[in-house]
N, C-alpha and C. Protein backbone atom coordinates (compact mmCIF):
# COMPACT_ATOMS: atom_id res chain seq x y z
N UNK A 1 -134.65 23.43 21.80
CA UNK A 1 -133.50 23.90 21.05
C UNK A 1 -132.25 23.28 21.64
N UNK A 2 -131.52 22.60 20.86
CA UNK A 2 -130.29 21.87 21.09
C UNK A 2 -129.13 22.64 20.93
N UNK A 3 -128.02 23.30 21.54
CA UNK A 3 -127.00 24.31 21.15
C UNK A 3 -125.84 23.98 21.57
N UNK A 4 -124.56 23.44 20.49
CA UNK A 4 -123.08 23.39 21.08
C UNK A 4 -122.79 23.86 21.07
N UNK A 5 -122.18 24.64 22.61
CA UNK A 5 -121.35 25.81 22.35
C UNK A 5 -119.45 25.57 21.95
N UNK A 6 -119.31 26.71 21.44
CA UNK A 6 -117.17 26.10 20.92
C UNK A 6 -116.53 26.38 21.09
N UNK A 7 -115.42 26.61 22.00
CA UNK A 7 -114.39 27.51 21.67
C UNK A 7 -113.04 26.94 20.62
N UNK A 8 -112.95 27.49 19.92
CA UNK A 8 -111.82 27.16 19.45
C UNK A 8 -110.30 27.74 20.27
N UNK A 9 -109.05 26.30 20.20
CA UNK A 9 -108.01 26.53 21.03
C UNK A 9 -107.35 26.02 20.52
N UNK A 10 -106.03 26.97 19.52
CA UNK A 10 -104.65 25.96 18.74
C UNK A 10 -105.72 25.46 17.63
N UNK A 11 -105.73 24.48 17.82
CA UNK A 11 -106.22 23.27 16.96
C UNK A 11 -107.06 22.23 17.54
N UNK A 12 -107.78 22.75 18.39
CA UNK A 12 -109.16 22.13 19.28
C UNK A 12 -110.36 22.95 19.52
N UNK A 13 -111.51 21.78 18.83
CA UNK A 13 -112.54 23.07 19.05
C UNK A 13 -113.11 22.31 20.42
N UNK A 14 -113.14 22.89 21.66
CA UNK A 14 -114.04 22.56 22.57
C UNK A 14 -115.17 22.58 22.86
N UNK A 15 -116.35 21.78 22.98
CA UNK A 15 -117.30 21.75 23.09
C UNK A 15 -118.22 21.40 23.87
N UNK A 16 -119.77 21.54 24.04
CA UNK A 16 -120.31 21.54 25.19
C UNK A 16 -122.19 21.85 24.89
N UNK A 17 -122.68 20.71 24.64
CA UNK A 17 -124.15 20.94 24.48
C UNK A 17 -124.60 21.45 25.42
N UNK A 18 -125.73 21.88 25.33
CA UNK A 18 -127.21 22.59 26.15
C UNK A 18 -128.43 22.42 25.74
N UNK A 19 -129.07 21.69 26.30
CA UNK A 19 -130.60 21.56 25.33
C UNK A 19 -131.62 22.01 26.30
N UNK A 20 -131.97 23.54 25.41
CA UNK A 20 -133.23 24.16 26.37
C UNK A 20 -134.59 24.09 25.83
N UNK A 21 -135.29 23.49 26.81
CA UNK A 21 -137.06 23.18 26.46
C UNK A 21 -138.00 23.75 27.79
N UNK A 22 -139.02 23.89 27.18
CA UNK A 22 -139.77 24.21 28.52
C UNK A 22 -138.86 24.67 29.85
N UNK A 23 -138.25 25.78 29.12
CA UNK A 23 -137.78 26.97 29.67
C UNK A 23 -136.38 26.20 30.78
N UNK A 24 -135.96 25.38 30.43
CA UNK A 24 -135.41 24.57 31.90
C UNK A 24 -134.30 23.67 30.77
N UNK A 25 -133.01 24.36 31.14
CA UNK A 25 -131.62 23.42 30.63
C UNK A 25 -131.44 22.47 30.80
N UNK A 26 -130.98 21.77 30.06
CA UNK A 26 -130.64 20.44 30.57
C UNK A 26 -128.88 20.12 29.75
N UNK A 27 -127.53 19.33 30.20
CA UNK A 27 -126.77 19.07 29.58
C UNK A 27 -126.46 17.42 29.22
N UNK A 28 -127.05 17.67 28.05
CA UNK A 28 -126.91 16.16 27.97
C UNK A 28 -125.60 15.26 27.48
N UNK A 29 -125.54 14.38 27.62
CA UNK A 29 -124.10 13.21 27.70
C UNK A 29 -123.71 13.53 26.11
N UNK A 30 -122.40 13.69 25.80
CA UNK A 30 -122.21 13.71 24.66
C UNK A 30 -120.59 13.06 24.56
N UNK A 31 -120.46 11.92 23.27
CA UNK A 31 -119.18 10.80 22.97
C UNK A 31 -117.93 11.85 23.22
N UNK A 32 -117.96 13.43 23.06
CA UNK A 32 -116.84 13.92 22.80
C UNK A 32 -116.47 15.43 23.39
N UNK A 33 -115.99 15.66 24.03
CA UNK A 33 -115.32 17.33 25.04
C UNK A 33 -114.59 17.77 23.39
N UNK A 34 -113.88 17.25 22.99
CA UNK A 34 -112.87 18.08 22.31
C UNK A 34 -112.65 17.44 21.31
N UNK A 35 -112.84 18.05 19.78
CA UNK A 35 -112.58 17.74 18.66
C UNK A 35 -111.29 18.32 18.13
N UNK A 36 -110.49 17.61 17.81
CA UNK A 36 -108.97 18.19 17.37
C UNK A 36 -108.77 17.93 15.87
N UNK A 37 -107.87 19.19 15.02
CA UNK A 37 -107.81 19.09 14.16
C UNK A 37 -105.95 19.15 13.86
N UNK A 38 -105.18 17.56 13.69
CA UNK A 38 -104.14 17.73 13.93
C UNK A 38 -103.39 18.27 13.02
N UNK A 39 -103.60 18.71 11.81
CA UNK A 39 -102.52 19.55 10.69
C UNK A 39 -104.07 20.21 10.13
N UNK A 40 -104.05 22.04 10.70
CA UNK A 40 -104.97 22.43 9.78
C UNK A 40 -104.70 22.98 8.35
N UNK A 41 -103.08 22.36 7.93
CA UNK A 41 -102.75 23.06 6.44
C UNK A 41 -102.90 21.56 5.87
N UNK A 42 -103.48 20.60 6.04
CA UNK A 42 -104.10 19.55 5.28
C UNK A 42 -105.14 19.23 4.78
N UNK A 43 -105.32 19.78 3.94
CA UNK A 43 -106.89 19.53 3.21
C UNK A 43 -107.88 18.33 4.08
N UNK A 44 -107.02 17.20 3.99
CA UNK A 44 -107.96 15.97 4.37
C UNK A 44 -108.31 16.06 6.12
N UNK A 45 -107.32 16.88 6.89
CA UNK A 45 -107.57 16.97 7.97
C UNK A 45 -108.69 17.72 8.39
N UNK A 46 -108.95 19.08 7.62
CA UNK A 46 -109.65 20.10 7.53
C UNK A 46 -111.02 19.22 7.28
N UNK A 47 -110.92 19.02 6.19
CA UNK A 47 -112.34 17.79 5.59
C UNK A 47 -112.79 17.03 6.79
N UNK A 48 -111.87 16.02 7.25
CA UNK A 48 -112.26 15.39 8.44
C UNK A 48 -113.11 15.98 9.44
N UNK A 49 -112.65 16.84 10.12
CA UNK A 49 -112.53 18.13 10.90
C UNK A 49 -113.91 18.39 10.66
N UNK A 50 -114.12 18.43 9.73
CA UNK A 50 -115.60 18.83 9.12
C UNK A 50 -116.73 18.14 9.31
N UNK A 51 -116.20 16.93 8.65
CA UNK A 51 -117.04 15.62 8.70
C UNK A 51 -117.13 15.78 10.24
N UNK A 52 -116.45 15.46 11.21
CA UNK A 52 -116.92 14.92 12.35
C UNK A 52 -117.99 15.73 13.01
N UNK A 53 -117.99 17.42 12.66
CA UNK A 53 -118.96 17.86 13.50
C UNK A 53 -120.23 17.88 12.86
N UNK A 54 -120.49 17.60 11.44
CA UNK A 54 -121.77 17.42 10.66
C UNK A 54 -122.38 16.06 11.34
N UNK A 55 -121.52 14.95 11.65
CA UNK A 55 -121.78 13.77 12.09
C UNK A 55 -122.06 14.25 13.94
N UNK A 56 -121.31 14.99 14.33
CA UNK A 56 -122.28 15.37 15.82
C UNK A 56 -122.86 15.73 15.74
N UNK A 57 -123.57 16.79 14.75
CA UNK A 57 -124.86 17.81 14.57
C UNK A 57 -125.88 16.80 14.11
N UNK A 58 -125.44 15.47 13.25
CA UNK A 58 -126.74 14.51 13.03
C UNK A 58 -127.25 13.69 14.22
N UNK A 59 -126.15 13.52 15.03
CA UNK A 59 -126.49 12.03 15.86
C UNK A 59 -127.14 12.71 16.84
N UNK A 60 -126.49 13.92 17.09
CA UNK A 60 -126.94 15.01 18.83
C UNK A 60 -128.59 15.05 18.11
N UNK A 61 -128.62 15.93 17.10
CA UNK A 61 -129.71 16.49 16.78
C UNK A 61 -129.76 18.18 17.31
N UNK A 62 -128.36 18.55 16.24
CA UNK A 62 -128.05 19.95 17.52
C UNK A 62 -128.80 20.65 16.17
N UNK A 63 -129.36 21.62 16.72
CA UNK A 63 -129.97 22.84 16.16
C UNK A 63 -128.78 23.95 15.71
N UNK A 64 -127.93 24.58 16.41
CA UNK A 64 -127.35 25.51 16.22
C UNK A 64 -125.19 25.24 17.04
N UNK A 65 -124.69 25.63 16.28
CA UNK A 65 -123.47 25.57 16.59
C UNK A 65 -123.17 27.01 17.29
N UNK A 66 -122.53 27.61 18.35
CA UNK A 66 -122.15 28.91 18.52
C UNK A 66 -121.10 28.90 18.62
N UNK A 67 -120.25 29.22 18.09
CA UNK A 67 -118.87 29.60 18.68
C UNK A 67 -118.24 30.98 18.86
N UNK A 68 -117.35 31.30 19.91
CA UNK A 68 -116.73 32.37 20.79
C UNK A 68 -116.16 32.62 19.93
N UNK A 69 -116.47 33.87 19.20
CA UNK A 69 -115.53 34.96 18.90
C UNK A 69 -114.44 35.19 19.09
N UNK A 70 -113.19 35.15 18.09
CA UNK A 70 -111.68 35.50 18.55
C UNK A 70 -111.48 36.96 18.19
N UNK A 71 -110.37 37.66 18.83
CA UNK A 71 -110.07 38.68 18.11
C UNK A 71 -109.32 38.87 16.91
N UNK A 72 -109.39 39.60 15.90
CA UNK A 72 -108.71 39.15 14.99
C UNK A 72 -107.13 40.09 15.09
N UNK A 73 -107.35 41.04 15.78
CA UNK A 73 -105.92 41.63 16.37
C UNK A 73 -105.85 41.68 17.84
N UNK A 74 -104.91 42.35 18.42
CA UNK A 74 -104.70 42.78 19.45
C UNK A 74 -103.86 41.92 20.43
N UNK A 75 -103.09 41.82 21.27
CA UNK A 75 -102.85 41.25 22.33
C UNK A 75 -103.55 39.32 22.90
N UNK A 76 -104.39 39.53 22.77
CA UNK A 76 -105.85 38.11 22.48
C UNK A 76 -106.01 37.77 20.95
N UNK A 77 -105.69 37.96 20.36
CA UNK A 77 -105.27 37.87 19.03
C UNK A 77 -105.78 36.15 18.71
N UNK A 78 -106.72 35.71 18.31
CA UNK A 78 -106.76 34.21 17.51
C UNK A 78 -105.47 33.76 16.93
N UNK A 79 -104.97 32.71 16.76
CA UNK A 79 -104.26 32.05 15.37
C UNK A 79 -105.04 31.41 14.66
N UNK A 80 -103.53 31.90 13.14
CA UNK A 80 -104.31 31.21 12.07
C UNK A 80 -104.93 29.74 12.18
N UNK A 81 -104.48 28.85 12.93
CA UNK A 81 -105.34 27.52 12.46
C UNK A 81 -106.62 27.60 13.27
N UNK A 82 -106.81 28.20 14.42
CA UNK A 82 -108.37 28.44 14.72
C UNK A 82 -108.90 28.98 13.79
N UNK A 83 -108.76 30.21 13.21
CA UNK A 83 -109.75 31.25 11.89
C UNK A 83 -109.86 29.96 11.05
N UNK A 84 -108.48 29.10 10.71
CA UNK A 84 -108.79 27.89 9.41
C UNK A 84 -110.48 27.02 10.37
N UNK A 85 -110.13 26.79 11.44
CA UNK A 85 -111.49 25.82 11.93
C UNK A 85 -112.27 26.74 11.97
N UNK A 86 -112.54 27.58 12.22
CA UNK A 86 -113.68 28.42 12.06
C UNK A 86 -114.54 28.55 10.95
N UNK A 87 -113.50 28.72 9.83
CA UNK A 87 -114.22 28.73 8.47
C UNK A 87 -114.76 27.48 7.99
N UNK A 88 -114.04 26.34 8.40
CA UNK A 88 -114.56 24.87 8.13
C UNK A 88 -116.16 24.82 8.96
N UNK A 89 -115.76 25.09 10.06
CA UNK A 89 -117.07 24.82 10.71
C UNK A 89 -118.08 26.05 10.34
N UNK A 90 -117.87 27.12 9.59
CA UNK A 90 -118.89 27.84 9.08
C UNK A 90 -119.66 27.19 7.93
N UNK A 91 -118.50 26.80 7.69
CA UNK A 91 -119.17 25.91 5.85
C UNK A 91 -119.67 24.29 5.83
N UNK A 92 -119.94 24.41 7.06
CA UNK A 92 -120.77 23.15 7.33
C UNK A 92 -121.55 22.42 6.24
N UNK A 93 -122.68 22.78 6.40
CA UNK A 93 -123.34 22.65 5.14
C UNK A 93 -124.48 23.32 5.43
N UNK A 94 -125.83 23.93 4.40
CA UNK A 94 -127.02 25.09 4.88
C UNK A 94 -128.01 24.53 5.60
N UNK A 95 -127.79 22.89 6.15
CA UNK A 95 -128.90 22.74 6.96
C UNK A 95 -128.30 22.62 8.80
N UNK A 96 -127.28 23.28 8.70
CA UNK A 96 -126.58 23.62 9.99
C UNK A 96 -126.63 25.22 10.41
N UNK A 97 -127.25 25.25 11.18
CA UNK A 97 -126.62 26.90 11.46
C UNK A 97 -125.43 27.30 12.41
N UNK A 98 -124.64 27.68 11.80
CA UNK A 98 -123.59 28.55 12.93
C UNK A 98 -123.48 29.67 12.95
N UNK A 99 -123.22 30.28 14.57
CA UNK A 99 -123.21 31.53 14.62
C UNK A 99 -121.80 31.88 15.43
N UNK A 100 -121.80 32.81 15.23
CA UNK A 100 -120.24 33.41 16.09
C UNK A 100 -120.97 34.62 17.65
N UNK A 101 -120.34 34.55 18.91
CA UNK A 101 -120.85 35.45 19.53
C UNK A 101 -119.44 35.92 19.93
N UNK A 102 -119.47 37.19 20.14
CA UNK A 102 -118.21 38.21 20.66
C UNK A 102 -118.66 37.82 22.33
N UNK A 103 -117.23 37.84 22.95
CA UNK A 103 -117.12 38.10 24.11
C UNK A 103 -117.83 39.10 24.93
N UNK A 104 -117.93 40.35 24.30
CA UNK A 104 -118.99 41.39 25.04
C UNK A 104 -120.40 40.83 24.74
N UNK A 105 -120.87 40.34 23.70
CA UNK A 105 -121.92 39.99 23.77
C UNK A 105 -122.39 38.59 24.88
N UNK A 106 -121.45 37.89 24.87
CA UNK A 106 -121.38 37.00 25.95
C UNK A 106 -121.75 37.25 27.47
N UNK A 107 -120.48 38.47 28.00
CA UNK A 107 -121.00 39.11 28.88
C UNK A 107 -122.37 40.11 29.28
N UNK A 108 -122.30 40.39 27.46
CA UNK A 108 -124.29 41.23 28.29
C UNK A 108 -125.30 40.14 28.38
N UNK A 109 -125.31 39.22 27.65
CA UNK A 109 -126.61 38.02 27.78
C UNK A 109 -126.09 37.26 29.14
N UNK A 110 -124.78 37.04 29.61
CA UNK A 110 -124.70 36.78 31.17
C UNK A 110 -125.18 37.32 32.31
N UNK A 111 -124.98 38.44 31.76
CA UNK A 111 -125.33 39.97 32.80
C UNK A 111 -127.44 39.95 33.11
N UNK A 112 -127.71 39.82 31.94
CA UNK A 112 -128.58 39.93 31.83
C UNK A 112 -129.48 38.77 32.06
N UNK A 113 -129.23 37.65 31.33
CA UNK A 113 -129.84 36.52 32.12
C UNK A 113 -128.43 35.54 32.80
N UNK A 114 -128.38 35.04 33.97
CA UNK A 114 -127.07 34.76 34.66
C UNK A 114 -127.55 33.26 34.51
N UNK A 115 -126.45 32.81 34.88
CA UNK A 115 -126.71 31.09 35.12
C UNK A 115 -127.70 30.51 36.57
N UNK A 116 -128.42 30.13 36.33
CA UNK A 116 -129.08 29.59 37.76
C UNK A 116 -128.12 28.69 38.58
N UNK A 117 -127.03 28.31 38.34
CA UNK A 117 -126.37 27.54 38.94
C UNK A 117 -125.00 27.77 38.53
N UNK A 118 -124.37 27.46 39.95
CA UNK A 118 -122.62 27.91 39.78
C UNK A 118 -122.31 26.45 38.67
N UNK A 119 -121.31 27.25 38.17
CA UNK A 119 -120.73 26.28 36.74
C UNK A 119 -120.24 25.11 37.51
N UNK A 120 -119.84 24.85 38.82
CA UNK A 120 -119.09 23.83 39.12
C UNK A 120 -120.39 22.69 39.13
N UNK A 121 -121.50 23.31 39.58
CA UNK A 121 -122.41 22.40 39.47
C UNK A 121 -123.12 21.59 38.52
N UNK A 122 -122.43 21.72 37.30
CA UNK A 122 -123.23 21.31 36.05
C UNK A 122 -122.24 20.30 35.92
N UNK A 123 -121.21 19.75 36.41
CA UNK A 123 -120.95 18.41 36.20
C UNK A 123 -119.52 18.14 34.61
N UNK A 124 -119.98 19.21 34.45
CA UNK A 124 -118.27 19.64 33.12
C UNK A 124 -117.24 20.13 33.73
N UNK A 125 -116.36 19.53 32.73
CA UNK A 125 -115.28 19.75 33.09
C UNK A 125 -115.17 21.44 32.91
N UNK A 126 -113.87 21.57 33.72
CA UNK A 126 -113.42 23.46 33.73
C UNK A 126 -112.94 23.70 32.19
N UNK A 127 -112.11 23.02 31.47
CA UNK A 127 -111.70 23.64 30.14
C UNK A 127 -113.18 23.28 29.62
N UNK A 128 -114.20 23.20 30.08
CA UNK A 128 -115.60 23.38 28.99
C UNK A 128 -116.45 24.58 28.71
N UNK A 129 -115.80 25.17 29.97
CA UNK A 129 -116.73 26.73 30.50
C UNK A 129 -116.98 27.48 29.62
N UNK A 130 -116.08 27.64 28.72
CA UNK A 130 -115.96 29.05 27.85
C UNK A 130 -117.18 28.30 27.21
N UNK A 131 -116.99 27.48 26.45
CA UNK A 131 -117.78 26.37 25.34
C UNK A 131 -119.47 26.48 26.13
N UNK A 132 -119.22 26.62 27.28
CA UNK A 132 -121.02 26.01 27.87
C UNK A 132 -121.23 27.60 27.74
N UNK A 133 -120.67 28.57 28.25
CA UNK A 133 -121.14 29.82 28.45
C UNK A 133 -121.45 30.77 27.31
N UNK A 134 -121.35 30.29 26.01
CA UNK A 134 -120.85 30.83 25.39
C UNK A 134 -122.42 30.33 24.50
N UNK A 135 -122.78 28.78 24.81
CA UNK A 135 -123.89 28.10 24.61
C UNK A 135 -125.28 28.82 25.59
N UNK A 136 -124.82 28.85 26.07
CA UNK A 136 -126.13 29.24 27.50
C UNK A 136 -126.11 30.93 27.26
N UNK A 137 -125.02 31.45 26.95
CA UNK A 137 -125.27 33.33 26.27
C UNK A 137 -126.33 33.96 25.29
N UNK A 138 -125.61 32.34 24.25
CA UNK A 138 -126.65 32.27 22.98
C UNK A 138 -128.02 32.23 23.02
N UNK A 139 -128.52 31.06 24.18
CA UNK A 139 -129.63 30.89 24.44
C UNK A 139 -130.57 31.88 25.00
N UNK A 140 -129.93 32.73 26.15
CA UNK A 140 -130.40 33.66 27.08
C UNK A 140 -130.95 34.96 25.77
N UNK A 141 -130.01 35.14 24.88
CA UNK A 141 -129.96 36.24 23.78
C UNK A 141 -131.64 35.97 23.17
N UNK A 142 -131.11 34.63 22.76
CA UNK A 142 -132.48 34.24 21.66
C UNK A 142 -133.95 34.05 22.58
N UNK A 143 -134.05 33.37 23.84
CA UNK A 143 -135.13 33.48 24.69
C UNK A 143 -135.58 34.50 25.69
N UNK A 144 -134.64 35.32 26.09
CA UNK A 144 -135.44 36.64 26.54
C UNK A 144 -136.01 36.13 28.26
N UNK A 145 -135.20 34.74 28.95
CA UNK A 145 -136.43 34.21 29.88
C UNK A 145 -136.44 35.57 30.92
């Protein structure tokens, strides 16, 4: 199972594969950390925006997109042009799956299955963390190791 995890930020979705097989992660090399979407009240940007991650989901061979949950009120509050990338990257197309995980859910599949290795050791950069953890939450949820 191949999984990018995303956070969306402003107008950047950050990202961060994980490909788990025979029970054992691996992060493999990928052309791009951060996909930016520079005017999300532009149709063609949005489109773009689109295009590019259907075109990472073909070339990676990613199985599943996850992306981190924003709040939609409060203090932590999302902006509107993340919710706009969000919905683009929901409407991918039906042979993509994306899923959204909440932050608490993040933390119980952490809690519950933890990382075998401190994050510094996986070789990503620090603005990737949310994006890998968020990937590796997903995974822990769906495999049960």
């Amino acid at each position: 199972m191949k999984v990018c995890g995303v956070e969306l930020i402003g107008n950047d979705a950050i990202i961060s594969l994980v490909l788990f097989e025979d029970e054992i992660f691996h992060l493999p090399e990928c052309r791009v950390r951060r996909i930016q979407c520079k005017d999300p009240d532009d149709r063609s940007e949005l489109r773009y925006f689109q295009k590019t991650f259907a075109k990472l989901a073909e070339d990676y061979q990613i199985d599943t997109f996850v992306i981190k949950q924003r709040m939609k009120k409060g203090k932590f509050a999302g902006g509107a042009n993340s919710f706009k990338l969000e919905s683009a990257l929901q409407l991918l197309n039906d042979n993509i799956d994306v899923q959204l995980l909440t932050s608490t859910e993040i933390k119980n599949n952490l809690k519950k299955y933890p990382l075998p290795v401190r994050f510094e050791e996986t070789g990503l950069k620090k603005f990737q963390e949310n994006a890998f953890l968020t990937a590796f939450a997903y995974i822990g949820g769906q495999y049960r190791w």
